[in-house]
Every structure is written in C-alpha cells, then in structure tokens.
Protein backbone atom coordinates (compact mmCIF):
# COMPACT_ATOMS: atom_id res chain seq x y z
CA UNK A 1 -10.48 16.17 -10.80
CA UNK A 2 -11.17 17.55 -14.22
CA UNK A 3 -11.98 13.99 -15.79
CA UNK A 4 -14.13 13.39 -12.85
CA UNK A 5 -16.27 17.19 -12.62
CA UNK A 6 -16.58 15.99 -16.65
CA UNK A 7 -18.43 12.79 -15.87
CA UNK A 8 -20.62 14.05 -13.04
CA UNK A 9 -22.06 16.42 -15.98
CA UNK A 10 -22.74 13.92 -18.52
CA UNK A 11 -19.32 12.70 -20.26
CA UNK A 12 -19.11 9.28 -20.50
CA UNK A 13 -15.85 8.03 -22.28
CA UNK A 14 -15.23 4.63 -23.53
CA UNK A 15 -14.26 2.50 -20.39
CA UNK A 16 -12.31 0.46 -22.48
CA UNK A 17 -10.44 3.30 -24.00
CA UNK A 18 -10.19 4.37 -20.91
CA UNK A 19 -8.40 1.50 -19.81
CA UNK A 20 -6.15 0.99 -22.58
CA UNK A 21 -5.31 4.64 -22.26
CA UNK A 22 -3.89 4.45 -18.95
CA UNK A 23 -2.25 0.77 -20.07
CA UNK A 24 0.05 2.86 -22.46
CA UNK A 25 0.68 5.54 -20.21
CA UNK A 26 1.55 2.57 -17.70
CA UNK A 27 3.74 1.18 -20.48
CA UNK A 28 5.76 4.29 -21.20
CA UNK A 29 6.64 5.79 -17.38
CA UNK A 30 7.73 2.18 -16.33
CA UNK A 31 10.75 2.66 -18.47
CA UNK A 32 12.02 5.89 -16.95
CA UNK A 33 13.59 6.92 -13.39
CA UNK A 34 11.92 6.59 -10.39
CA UNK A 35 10.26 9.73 -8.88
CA UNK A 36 8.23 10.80 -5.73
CA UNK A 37 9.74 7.99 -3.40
CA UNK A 38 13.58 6.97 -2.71
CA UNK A 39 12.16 3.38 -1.73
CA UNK A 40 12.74 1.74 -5.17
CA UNK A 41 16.35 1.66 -3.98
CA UNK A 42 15.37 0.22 -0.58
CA UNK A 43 13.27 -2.65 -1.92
CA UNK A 44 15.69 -3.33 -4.69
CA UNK A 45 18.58 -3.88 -1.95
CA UNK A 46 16.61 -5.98 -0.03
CA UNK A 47 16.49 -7.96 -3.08
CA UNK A 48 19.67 -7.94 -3.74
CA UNK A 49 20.28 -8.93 0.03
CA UNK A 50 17.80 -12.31 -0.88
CA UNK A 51 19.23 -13.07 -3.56
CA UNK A 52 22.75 -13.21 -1.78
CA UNK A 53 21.40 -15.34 0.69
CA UNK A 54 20.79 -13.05 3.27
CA UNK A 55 18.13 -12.34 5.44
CA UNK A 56 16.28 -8.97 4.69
CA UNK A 57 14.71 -9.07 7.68
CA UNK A 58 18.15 -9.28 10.41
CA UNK A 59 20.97 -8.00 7.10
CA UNK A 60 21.23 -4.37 6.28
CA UNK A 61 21.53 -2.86 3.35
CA UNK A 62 24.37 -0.95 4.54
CA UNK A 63 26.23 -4.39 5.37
CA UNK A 64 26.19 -5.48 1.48
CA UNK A 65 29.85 -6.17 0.33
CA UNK A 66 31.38 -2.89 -0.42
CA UNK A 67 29.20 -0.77 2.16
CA UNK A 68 28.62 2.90 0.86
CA UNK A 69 30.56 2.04 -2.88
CA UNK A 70 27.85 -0.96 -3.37
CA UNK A 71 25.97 0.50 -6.45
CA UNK A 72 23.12 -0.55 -4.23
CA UNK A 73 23.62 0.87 -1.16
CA UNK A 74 24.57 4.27 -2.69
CA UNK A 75 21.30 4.46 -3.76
CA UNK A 76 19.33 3.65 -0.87
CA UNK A 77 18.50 6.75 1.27
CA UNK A 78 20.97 7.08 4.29
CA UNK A 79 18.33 7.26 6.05
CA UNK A 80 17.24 4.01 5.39
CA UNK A 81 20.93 1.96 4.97
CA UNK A 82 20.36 0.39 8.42
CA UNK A 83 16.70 -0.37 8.47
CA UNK A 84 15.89 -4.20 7.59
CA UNK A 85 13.11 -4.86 5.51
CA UNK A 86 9.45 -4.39 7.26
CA UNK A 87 7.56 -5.60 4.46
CA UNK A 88 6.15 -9.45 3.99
CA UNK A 89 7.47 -12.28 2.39
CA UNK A 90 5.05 -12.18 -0.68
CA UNK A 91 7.02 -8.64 -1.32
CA UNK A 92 10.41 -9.66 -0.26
CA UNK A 93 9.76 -12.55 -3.03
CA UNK A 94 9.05 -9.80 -5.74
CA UNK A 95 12.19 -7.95 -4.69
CA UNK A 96 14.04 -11.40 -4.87
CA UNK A 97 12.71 -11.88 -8.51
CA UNK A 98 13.86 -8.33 -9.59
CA UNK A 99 16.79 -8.95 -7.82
CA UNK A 100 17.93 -11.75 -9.91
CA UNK A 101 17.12 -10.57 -12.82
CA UNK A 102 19.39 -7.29 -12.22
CA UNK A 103 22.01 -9.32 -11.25
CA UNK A 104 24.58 -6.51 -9.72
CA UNK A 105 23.04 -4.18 -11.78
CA UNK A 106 20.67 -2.11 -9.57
CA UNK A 107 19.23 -0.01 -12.20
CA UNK A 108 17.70 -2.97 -13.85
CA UNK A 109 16.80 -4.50 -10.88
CA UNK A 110 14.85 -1.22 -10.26
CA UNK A 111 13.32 -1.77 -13.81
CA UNK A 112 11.95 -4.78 -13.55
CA UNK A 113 10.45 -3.84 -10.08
CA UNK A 114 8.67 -1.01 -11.46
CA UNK A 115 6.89 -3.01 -14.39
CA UNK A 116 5.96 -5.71 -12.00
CA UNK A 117 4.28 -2.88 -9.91
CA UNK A 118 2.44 -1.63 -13.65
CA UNK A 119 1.42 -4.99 -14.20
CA UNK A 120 -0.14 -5.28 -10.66
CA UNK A 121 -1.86 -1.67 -11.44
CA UNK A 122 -2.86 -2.61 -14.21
CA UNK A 123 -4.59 -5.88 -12.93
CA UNK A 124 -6.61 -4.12 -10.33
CA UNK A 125 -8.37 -1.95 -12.89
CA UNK A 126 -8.67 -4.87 -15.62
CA UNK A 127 -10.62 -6.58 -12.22
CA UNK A 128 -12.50 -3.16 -12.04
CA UNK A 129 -13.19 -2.91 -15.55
CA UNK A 130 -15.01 -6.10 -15.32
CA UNK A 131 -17.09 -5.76 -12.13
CA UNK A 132 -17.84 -2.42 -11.93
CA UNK A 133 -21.42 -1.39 -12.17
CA UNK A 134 -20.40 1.79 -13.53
CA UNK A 135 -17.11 1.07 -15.39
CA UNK A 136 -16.85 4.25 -16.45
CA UNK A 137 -16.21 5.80 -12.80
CA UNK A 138 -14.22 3.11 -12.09
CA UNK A 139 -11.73 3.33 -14.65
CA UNK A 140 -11.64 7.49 -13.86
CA UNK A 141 -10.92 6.77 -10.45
CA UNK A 142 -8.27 3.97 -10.58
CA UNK A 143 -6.67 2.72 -13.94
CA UNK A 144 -7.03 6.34 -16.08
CA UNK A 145 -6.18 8.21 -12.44
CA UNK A 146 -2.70 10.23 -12.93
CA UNK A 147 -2.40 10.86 -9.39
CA UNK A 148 -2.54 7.20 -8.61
CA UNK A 149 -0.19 6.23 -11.68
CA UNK A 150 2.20 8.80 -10.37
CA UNK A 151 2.14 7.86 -6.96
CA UNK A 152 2.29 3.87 -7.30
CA UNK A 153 3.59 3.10 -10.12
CA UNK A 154 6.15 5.67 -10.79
CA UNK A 155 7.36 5.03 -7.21
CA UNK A 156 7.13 1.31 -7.88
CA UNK A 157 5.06 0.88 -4.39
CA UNK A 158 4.32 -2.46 -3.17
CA UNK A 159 0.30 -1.08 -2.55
CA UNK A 160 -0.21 -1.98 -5.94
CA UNK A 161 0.13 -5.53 -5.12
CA UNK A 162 -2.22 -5.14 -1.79
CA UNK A 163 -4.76 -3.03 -3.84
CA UNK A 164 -4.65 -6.09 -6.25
CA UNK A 165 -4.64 -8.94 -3.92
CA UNK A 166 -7.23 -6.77 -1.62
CA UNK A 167 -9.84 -6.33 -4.24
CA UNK A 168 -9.41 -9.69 -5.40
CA UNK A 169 -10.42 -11.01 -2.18
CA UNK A 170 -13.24 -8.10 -1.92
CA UNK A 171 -14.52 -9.27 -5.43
CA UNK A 172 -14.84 -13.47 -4.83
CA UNK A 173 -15.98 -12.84 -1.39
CA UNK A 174 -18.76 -11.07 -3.05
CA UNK A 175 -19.48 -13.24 -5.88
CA UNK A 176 -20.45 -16.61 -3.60
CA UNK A 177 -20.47 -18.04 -0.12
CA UNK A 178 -19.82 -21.65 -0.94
CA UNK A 179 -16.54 -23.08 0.80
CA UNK A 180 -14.39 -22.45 -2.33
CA UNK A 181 -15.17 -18.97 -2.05
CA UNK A 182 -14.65 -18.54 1.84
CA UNK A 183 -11.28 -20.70 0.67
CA UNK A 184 -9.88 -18.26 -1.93
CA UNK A 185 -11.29 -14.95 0.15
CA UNK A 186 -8.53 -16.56 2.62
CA UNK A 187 -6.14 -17.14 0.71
CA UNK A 188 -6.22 -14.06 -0.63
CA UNK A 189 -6.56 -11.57 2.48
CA UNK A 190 -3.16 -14.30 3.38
CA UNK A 191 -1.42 -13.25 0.19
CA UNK A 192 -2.30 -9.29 0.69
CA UNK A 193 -0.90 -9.47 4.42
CA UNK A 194 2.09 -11.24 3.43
CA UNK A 195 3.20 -8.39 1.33
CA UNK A 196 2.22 -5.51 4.01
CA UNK A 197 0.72 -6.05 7.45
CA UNK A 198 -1.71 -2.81 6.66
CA UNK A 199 -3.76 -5.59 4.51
CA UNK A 200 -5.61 -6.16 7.66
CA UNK A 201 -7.99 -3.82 6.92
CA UNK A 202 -9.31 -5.61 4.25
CA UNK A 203 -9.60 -8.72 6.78
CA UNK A 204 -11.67 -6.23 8.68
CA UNK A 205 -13.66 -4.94 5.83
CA UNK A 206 -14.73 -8.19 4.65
CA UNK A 207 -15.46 -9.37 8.19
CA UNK A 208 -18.12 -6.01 8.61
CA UNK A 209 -20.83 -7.31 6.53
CA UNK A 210 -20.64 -10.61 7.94
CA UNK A 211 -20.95 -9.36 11.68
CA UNK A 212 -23.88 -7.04 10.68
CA UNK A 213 -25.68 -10.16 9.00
CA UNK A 214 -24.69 -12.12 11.62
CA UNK A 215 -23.27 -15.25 9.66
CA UNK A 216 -20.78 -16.71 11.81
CA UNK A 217 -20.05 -19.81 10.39
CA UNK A 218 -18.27 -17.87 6.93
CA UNK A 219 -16.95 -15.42 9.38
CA UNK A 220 -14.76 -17.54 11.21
CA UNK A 221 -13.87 -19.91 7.91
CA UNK A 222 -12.86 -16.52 5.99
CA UNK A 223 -11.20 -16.00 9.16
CA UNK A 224 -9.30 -19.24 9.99
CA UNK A 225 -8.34 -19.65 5.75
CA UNK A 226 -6.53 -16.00 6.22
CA UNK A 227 -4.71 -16.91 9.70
CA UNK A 228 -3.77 -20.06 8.48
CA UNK A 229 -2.47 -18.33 4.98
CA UNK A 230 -0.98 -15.75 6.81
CA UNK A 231 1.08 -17.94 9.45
CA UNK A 232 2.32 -20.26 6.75
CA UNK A 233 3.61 -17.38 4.49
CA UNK A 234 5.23 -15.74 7.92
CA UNK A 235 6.49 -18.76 9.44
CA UNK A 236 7.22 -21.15 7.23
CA UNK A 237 9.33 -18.75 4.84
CA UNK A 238 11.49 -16.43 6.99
CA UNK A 239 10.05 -17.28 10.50
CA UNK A 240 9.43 -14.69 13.47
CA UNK A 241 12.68 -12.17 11.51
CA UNK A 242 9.76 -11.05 9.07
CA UNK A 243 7.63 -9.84 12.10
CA UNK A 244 10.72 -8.52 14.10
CA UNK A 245 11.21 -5.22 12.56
CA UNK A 246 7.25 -4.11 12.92
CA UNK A 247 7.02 -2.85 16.18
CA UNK A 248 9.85 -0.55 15.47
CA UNK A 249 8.05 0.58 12.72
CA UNK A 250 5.21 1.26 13.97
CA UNK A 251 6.00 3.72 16.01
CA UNK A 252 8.14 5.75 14.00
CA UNK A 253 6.06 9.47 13.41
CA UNK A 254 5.98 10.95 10.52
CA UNK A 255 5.99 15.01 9.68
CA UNK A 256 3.62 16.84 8.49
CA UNK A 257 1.31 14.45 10.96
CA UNK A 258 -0.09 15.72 13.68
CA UNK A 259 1.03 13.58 16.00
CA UNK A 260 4.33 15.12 15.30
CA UNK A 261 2.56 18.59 17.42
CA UNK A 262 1.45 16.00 20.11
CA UNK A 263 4.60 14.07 20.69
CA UNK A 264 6.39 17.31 20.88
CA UNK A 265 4.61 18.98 23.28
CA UNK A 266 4.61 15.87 25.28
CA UNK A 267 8.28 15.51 25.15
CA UNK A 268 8.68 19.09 26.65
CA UNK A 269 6.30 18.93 29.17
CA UNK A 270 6.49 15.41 30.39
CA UNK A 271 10.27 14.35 29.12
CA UNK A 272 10.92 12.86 25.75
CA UNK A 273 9.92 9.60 24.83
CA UNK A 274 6.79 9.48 27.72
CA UNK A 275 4.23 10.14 25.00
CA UNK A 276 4.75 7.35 22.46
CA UNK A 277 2.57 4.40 25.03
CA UNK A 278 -0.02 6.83 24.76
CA UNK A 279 -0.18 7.18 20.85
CA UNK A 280 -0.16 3.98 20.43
CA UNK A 281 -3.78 4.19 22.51
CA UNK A 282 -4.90 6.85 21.16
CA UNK A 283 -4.44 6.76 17.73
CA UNK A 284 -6.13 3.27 17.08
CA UNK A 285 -9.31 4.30 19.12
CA UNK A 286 -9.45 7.86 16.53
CA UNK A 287 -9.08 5.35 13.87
CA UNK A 288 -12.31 3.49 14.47
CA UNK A 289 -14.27 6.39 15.50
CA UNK A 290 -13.52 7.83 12.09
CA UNK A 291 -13.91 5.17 10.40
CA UNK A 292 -17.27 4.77 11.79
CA UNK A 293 -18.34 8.17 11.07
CA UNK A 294 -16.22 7.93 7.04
CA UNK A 295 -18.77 4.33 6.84
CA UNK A 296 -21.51 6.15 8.04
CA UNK A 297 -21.16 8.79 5.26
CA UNK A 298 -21.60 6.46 2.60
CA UNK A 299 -25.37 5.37 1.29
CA UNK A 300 -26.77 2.47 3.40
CA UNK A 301 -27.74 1.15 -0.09
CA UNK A 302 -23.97 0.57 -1.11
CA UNK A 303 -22.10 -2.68 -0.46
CA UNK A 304 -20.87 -2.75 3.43
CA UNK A 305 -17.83 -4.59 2.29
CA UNK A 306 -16.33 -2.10 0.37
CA UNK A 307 -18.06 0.68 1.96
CA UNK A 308 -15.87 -0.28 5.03
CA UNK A 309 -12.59 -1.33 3.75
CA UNK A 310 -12.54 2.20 1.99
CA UNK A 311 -13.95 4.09 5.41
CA UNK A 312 -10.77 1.61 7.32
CA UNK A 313 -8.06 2.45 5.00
CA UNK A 314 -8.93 6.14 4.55
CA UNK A 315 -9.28 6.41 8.38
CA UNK A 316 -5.83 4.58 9.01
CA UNK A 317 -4.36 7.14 6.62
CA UNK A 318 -5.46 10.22 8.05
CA UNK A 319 -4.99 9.52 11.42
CA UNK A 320 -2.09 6.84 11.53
CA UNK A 321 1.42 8.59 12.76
CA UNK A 322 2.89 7.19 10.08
CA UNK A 323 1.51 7.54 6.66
CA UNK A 324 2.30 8.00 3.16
CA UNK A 325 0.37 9.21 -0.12
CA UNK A 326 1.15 5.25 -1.69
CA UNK A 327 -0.81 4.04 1.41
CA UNK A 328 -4.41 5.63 0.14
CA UNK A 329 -4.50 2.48 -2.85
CA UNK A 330 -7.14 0.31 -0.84
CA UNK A 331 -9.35 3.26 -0.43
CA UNK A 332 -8.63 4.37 -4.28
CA UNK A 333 -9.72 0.69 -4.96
CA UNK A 334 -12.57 0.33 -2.85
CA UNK A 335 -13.84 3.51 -3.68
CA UNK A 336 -13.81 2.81 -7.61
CA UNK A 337 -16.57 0.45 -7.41
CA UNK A 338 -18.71 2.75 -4.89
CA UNK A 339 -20.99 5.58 -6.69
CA UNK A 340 -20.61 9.15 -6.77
CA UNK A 341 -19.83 10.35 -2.85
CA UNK A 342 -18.22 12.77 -0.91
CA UNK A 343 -15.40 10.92 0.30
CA UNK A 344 -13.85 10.97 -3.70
CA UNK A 345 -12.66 14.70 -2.96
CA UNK A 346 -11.13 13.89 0.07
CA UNK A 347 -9.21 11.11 -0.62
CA UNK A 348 -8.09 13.18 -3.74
CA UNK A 349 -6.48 15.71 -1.34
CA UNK A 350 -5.42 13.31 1.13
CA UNK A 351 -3.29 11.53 -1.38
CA UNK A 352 -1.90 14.92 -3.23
CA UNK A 353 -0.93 16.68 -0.27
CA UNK A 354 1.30 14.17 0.95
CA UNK A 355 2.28 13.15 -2.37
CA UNK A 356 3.78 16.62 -2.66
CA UNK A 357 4.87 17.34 1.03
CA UNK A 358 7.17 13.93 0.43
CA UNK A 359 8.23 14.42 -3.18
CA UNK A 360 12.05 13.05 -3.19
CA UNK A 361 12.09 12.98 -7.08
CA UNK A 362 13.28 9.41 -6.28
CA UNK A 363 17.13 10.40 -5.36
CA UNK A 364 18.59 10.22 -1.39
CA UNK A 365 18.05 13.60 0.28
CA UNK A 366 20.98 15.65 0.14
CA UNK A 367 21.55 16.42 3.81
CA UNK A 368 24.47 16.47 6.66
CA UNK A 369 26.64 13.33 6.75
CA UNK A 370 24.72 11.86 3.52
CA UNK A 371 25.77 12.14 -0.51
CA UNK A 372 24.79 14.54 -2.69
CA UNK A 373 22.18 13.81 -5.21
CA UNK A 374 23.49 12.29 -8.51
CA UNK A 375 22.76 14.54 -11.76
C-alpha cells in the first residue's frame, strides 16, 4: 500500500530494480518453512502418492505405507489425510517431480515445490516486466508485492502456475489473431485448466472481447484448441479420477464466508443439508452480476480482456463459498497491466483479510483427535 500511495504521487523506481528486488527476496524465503497454508504437505503427499504409483485422484494420503507415522502423512493436516487430490494433472505432474526428487524425504520434497512455485512467480512478472505499458505499476503490484510473495510463494500455491499460464495466454492472445496465435491461446488456457479447474475464467475472459467484437470464427478456434487441450490433459493422463473429486469440492463452504450465515440459517429452518442445491444457484448468478458491475468499473478505454478476467476472478473470490487469499493471483495478474483504478484497494483487502483469517503458519491445526503442532 505504501509502495503504491508512493507512486500515485510521483515515485517512480527502477522497474528493473524492482524486479530483481523481489527475485532475491523470492530467492531467500524459498529456502525456509512453509507459512500461511498447511497445503505444502498435501500437495507434496500427493506426490509422493504418484510417484509410488498411485493414483492421487482415488489413493489417500492417509493410506501411504505407515498411515499416521509416514513422515508424509504426519504432516498433512488431519483434516485433509482422506481427501484425494482435486487439482489437475499439469499440478499433480509438478508434485510428481518434487516428489521424486525428495525421495522419502518430505521436507525436500516440500523444497523443491516451493522454488518451482518462485520460479513460476517469478515468470509472471518477468512476462509483466516486458509488456506492461507502465512497468513500473506492474512490477509494484505483482513481482515487488509482499502480500502476494507471502501468500503464493511462501505457501508454495499452485496459482502461481495459473497466474503464469493465464497471463501467458492473455498476453499472445493479444499480440495476434493469426491461427498460431488462436493455437497457443489454446493451448495455454488447456495447460492453466489442467492445473486448477478455476482457470476457466480466463477461458471466459479471453472469450469477452471476442463476443463484444463479434468475431466468431477465433472465438470458437480459441475455444475448440482449449477443449481439445483440456480433454487430452484430463483424459488421456489420469482419465475421469482427475474430475471425480470436484463436485465434492465444490460444495464444501468455507468460514468466514457468508454463505456460512446462509447455510446455517437454512439448516435450522428448513433441515440441514436442504440449502446446498440452492447455493449452488445462487452463488454463480451473484458471480456474474458482480462481475458485470467489477467490469463495468473499469475505463471503457482499457483492454476488455483483462479488464474481465480481473472483474471474473475477483468476483469468483468474493462471492464463491469457498475461497482462499492464494485464489486472488489472476486478478493480481490481470490487474498489473490495467492503470491506476479502484478495484487495486479492494483486491488488496480481499486478499489480506483472508490471508490473515486462515493463517496456519504452515503446521496441522492442533485440535481434538489431531497432533499437536511440531516445535
């Protein structure tokens, strides 16, 4: 907030040094524990689960050889022992590669997970660096950002790599509309969505500007290239077990949301469990109204791709039942390469109020029936 109050008054650091600043504070907090997030320990033993031979997506973490006394599974969150993986196989892939390299050794496997997430950070803004129009802002509000470095990367969050892969695909379908480009936008969208299923909004984003102009024929070949991508990486990898564990998932509800109010008050009045059908109506229809009036917000005069993939994604995380402060990165993203708008202050409390509501300092929570917290 203070770096950004600074440049709205005149300062106007070296974007360079900017970046290289945050690429050493990148390089140092990679190389110490985990904190804000417990699911380093989850994604690490689903890597450890691939590169066993098991399925992530149908094998628990609890069911690892040794149970509790695994050095993985005493990690994971208890919370979290008997939930399969709901993430893509582009991000089960990076847990398998950790995986192998920590061998039975979780901490390391941890490691390298959280310097492949740096790297991916660090990507995104190197992409911002180069095609912002004012890389100053844009290296404030992603790759020099402290709330974003503590949030992703010192959690070791898989956003990073949708963030990357979602900006990438924002970027090239920018830059031409020859069949290459509608080919690579694809691809890309593909990639994003085979790490988390949330990646849709950039699908959506990227689609706005092509409604509004009316130009089918790249709509439906972005379109068919990111279907295509996205079945092949589903189905031809681990099949219809990666898609199993979403609808489960999805309607999980999260506290402090306030959906956690409604379903309550539901429950009591018309019996538990009545309310959740009803949610799942609701809270998509909120999503797009919002969104409409977050896009709407913006300057005309800004691009309508990224002007809608950041109204999307900060819409989906204020009003999804389920959300976290890691889920914000496509807006952070988006918005880097926007100008100076209203929405920046927001999305700076929407990410630090969760951020600190969910702060775990990376250990299990200490409750009933689960471990205590190692020193």
């Amino acid at each position: 907030a203070g770096m950004l109050w600074a440049n709205s008054h005149g300062w106007q650091p070296n974007p360079r040094g900017a970046f290289w600043s945050a690429v050493a504070v990148v390089a140092v907090v990679v190389n110490i524990t985990p904190v804000g997030s417990s699911d380093p320990a989850s994604l690490a033993a689903y890597g450890r689960i691939a590169a066993l031979g098991h399925d992530p997506y149908t094998f628990l973490p609890a069911s690892l050889p040794g149970g509790v006394h695994n050095p993985y599974v005493a990690l994971v969150d208890p919370r979290w022992r008997t939930t399969p993986s709901v993430y893509g196989p582009v991000a089960t892939w990076t847990h398998l590669v950790a995986a192998l390299a920590g061998g039975s050794r979780p901490w390391l496997t941890i490691w390298v997970l959280m310097i492949m997430t740096g790297v991916a950070y660090l990507a995104a803004g190197y992409l911002l660096l180069r095609s912002a129009a004012n890389p100053v802002r844009a290296g404030l509000i992603w790759a020099a950002n402290p709330l974003l470095i503590y949030v992703l990367v010192m959690g070791a969050q898989l956003d990073a790599f949708v963030a990357l892969a979602g900006i990438a695909a924002i970027l090239i379908s920018r830059r031409g509309a020859t069949l290459w480009h509608d080919l690579a936008t694809g691809a890309l969208i593909g990639v994003a969505m085979g790490i988390k299923i949330n990646a849709a909004f950039v699908a959506l984003g990227i689609a706005v500007p092509l409604i509004r102009e009316r130009d089918w024929a790249r709509l439906l070949r972005i379109a068919g290239f990111a279907a295509v991508a996205t079945f092949c990486l589903y189905f031809f990898t681990y099949g219809v077990n990666a898609l199993r564990p979403l609808p489960e998932a999805s309607a999980r509800v999260i506290t402090p949301s306030f959906w956690r109010l409604f379903q309550f008050i539901g429950d009591q009045v018309a019996g538990e469990g009545t309310v959740n059908a009803l949610m799942g109506v609701l809270w998509p229809l909120l999503l797009l109204l919002l969104a409409w009036y977050l896009y709407n917000r913006l300057s005309p005069d800004v691009p309508a791709v990224l002007a809608a993939t950041c109204a999307l994604t900060f819409a989906w995380v204020l009003v999804a039942p389920w959300s976290l402060p890691w889920y914000t990165a496509v807006a952070w993203v988006t918005l880097a390469l926007l100008p100076r708008n209203s929405l920046t202050r927001w999305l700076t409390l929407a990410t630090l109020v969760p951020a600190l509501l969910h702060f775990s300092a990376g250990q299990p929570d200490s409750h009933p029936g689960g471990p205590a917290p190692t020193p």
